[in-house]
N, C-alpha and C. Protein backbone atom coordinates (compact mmCIF):
# COMPACT_ATOMS: atom_id res chain seq x y z
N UNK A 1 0.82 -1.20 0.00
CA UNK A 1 0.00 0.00 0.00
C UNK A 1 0.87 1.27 0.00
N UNK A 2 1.87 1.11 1.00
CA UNK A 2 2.79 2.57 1.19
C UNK A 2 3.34 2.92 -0.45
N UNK A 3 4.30 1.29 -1.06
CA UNK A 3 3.99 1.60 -2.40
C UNK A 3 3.55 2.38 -3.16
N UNK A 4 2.25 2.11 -3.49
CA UNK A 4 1.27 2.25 -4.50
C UNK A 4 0.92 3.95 -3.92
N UNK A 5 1.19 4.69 -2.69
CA UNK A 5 1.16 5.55 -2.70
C UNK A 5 2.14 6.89 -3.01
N UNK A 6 3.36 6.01 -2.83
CA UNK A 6 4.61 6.72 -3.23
C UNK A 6 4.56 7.18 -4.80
N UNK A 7 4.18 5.94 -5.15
CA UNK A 7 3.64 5.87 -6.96
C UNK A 7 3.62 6.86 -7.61
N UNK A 8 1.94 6.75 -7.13
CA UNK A 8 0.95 8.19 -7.52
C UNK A 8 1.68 9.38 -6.88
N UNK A 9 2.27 9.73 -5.87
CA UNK A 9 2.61 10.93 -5.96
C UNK A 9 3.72 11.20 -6.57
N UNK A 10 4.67 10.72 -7.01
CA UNK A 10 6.18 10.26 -8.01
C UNK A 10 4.95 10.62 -9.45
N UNK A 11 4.54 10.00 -9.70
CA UNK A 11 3.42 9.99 -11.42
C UNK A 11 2.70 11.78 -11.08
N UNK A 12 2.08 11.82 -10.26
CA UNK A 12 1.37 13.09 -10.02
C UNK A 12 2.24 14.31 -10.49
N UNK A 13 3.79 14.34 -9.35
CA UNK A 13 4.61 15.23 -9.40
C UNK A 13 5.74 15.19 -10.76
N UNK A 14 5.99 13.91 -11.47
CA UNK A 14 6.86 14.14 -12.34
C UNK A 14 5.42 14.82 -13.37
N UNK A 15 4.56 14.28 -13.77
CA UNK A 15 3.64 14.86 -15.09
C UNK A 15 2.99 16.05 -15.03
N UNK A 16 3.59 16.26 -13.83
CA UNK A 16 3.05 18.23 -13.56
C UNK A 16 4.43 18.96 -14.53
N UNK A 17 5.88 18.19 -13.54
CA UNK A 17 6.84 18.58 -13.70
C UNK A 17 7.35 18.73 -15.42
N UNK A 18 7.43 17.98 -16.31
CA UNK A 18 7.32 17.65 -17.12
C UNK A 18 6.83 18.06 -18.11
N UNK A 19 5.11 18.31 -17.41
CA UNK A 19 4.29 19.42 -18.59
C UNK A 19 4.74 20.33 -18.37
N UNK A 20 4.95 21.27 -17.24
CA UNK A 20 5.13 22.82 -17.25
C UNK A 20 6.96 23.24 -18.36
N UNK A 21 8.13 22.22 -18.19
CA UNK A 21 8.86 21.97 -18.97
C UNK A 21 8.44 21.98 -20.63
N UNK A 22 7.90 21.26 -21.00
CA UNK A 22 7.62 20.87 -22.07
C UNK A 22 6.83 22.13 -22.65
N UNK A 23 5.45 22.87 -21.67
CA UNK A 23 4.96 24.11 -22.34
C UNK A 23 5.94 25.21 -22.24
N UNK A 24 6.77 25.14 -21.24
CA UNK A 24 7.73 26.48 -21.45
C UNK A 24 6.99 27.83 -20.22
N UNK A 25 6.39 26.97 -19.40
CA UNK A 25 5.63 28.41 -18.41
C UNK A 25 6.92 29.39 -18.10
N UNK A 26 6.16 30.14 -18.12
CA UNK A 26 7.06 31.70 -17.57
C UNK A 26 7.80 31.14 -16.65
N UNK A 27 7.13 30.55 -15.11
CA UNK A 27 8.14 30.38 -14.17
C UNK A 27 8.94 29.43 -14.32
N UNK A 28 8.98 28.17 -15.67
CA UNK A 28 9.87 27.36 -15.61
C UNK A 28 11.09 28.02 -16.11
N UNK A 29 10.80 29.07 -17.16
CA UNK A 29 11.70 29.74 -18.49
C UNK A 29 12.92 30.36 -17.13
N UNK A 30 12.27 31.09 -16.72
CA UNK A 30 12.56 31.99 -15.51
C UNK A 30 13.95 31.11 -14.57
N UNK A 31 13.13 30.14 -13.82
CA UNK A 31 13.81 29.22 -13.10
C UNK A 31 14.92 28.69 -14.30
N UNK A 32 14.72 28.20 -15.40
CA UNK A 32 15.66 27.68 -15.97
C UNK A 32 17.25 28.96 -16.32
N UNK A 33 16.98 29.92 -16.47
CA UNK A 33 17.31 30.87 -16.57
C UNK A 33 18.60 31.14 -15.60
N UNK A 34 17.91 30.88 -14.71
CA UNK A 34 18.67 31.06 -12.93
C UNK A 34 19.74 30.15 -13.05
N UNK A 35 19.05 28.88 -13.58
CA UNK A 35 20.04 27.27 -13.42
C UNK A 35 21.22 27.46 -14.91
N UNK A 36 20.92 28.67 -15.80
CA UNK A 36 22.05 28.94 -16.56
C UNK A 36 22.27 27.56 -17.38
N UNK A 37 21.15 27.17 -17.79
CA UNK A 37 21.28 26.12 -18.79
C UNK A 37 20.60 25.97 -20.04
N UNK A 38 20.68 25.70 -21.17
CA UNK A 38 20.76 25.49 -21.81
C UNK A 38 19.19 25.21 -22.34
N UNK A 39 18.30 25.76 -22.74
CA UNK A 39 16.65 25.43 -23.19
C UNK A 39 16.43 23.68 -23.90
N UNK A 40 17.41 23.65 -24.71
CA UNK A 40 17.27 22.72 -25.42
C UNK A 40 17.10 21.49 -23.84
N UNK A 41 17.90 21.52 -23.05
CA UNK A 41 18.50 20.70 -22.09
C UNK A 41 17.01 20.79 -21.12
N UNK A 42 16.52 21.58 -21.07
CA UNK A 42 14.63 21.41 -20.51
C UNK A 42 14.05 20.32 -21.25
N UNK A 43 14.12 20.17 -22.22
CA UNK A 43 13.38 19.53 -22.99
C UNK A 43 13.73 17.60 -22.63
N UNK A 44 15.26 17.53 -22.35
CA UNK A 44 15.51 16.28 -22.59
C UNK A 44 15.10 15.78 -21.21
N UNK A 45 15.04 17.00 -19.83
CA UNK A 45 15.02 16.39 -18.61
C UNK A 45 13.55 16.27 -18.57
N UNK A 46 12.72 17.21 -18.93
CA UNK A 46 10.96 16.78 -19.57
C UNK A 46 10.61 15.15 -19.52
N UNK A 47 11.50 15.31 -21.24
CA UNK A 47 11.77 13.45 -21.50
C UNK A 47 11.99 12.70 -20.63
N UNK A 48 13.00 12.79 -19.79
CA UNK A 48 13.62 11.90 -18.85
C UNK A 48 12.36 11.98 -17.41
N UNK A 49 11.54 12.59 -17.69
CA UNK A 49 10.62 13.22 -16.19
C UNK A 49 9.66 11.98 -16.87
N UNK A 50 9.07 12.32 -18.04
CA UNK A 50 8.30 11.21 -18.71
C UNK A 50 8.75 9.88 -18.73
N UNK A 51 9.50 9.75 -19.24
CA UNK A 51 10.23 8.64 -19.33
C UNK A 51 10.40 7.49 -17.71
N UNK A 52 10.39 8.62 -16.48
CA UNK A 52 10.51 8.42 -15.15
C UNK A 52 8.67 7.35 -14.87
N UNK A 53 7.95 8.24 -15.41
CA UNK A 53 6.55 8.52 -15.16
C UNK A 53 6.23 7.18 -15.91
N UNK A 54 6.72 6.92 -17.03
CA UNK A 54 5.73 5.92 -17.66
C UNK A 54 6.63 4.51 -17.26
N UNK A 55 7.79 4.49 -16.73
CA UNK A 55 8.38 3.54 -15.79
C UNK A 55 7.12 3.59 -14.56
N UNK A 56 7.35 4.00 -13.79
CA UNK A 56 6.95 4.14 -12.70
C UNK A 56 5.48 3.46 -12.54
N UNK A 57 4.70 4.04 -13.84
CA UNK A 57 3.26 3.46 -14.20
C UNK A 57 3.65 2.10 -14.45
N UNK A 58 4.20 1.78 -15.25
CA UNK A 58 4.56 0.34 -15.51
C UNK A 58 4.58 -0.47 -14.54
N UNK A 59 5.35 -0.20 -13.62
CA UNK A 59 6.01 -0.74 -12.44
C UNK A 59 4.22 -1.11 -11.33
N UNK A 60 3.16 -0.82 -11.92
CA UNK A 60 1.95 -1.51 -10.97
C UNK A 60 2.10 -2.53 -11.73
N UNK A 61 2.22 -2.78 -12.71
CA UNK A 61 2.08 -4.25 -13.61
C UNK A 61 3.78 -4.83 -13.22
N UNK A 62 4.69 -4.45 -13.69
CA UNK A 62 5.75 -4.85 -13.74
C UNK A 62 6.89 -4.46 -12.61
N UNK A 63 6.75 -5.00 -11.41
CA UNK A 63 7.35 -4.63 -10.43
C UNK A 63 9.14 -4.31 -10.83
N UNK A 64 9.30 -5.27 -11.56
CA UNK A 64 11.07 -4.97 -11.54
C UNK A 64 11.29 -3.63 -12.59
N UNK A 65 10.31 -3.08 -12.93
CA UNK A 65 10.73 -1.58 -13.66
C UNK A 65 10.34 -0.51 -12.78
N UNK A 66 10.09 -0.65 -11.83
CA UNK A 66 9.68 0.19 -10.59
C UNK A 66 11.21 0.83 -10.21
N UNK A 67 12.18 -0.17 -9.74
CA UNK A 67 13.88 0.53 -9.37
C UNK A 67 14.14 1.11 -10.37
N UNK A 68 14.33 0.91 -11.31
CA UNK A 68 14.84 1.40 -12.57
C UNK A 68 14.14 3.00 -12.77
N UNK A 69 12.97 2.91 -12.92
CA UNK A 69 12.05 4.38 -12.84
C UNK A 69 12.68 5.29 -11.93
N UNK A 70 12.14 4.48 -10.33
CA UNK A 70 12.80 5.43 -9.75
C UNK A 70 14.67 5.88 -9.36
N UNK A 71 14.99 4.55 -9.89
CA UNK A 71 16.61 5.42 -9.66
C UNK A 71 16.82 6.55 -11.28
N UNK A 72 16.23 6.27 -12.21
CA UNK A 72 16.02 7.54 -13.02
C UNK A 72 15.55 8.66 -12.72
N UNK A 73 14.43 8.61 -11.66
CA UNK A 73 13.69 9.85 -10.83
C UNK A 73 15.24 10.15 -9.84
N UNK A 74 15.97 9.49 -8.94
CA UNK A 74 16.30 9.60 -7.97
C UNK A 74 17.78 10.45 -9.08
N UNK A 75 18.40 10.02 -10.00
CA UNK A 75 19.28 10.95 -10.36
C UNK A 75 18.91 12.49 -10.79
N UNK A 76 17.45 12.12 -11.26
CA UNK A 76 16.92 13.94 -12.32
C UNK A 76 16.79 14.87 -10.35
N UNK A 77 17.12 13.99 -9.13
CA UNK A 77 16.65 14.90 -8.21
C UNK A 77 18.04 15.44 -7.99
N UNK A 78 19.04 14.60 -7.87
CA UNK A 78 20.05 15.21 -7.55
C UNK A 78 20.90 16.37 -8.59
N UNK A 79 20.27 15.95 -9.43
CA UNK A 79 20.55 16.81 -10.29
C UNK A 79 19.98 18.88 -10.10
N UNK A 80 18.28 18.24 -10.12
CA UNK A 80 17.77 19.38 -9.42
C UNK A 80 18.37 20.39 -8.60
N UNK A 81 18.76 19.10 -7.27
CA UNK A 81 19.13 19.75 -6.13
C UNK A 81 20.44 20.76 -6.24
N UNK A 82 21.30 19.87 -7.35
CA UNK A 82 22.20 20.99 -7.62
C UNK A 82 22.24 21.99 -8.49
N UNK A 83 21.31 22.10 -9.35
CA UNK A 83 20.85 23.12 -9.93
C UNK A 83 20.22 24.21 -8.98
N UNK A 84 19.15 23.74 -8.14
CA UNK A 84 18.66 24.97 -6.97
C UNK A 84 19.97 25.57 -6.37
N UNK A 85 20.95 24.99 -5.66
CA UNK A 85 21.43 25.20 -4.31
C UNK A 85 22.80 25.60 -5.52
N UNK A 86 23.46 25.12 -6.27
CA UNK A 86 24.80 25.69 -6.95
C UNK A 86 25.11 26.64 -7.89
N UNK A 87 23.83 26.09 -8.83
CA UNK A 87 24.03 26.55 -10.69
C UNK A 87 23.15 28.12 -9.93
N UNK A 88 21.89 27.95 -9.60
CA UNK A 88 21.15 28.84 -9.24
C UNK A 88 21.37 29.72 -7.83
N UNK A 89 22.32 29.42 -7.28
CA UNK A 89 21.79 29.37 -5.20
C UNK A 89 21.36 30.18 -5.19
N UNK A 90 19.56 29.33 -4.67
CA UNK A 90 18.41 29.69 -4.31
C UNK A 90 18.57 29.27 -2.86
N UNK A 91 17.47 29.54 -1.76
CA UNK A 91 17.83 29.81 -0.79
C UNK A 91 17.00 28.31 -0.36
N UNK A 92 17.71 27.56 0.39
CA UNK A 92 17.54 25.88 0.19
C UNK A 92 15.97 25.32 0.45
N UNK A 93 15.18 26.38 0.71
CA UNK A 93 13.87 26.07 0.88
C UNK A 93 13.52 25.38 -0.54
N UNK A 94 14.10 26.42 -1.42
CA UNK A 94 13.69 26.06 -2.68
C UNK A 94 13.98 24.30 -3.27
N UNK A 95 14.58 23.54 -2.47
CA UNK A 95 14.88 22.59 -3.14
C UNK A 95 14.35 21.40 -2.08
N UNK A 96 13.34 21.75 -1.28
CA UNK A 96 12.95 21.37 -0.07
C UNK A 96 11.73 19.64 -1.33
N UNK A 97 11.30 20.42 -2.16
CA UNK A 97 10.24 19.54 -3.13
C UNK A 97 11.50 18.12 -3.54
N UNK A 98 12.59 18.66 -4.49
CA UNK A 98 13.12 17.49 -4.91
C UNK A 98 13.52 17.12 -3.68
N UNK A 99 14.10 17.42 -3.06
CA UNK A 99 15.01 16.56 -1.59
C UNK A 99 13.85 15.61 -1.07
N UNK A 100 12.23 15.84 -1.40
CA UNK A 100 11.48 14.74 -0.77
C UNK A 100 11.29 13.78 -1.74
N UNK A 101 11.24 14.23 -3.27
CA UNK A 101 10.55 13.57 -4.36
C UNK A 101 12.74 12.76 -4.33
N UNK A 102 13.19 12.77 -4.41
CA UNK A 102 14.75 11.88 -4.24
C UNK A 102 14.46 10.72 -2.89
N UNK A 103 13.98 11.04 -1.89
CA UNK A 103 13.34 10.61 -0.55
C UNK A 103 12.66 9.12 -1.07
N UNK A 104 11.61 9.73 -1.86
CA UNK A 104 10.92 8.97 -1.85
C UNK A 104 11.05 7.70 -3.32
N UNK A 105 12.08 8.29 -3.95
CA UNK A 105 12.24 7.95 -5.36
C UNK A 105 13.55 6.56 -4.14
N UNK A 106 14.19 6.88 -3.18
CA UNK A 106 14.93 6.15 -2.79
C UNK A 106 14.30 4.70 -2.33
N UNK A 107 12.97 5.41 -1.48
CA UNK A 107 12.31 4.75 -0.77
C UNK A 107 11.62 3.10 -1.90
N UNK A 108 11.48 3.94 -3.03
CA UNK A 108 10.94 2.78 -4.10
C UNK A 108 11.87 1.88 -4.37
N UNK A 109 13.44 2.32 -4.31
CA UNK A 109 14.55 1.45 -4.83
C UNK A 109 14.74 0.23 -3.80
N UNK A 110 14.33 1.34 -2.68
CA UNK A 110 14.90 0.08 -1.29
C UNK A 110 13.64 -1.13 -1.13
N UNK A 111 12.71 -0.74 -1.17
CA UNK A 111 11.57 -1.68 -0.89
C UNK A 111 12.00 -2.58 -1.67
């Protein structure tokens, strides 16, 4: 059960994450901006957010693509994290979301 709830909020939060990437919202453009990277390079971590997401979905049918999903989620966090706190330093609240969504992306590997 704890599972299946980690899931949905991993699926919830990457396909938010992902779309707002992929449309280009002001505050992603913005934020990306800060992280001094590269637009094209939004696009592939989008992919890789999707790519996370439709693992992850899989993984109710196919348990052994569940680690795999999430250690793909669990690198795009650390990645994040150093984008907030290095590329960008934002003030570490800001990176308070991935440090749980990495948490919990761990939590799927270990089970």
């Amino acid at each position: 059960m704890v599972t299946l709830i980690i899931q949905m909020i991993l699926v919830i939060m990457f396909t938010f994450s992902a779309a707002i990437k992929f449309l280009r919202t002001k505050t992603m453009v913005q934020h990306w901006n800060e992280y001094r990277y590269p637009f094209w390079f939004m696009y592939v971590v989008a992919t890789l957010e999707t790519i996370g997401v439709i693992g992850i979905l899989a993984g109710f049918w196919y348990s052994e693509l569940l680690k795999y999903a999430a250690a793909l989620i669990s690198v795009l966090m650390l990645g994040a994290i150093h984008a907030h706190l290095f590329r960008a330093k934002h003030n570490p609240y800001m990176a308070i979301n991935a440090f749980l969504m990495l948490g919990l992306s761990i939590l799927l590997i270990m089970m």
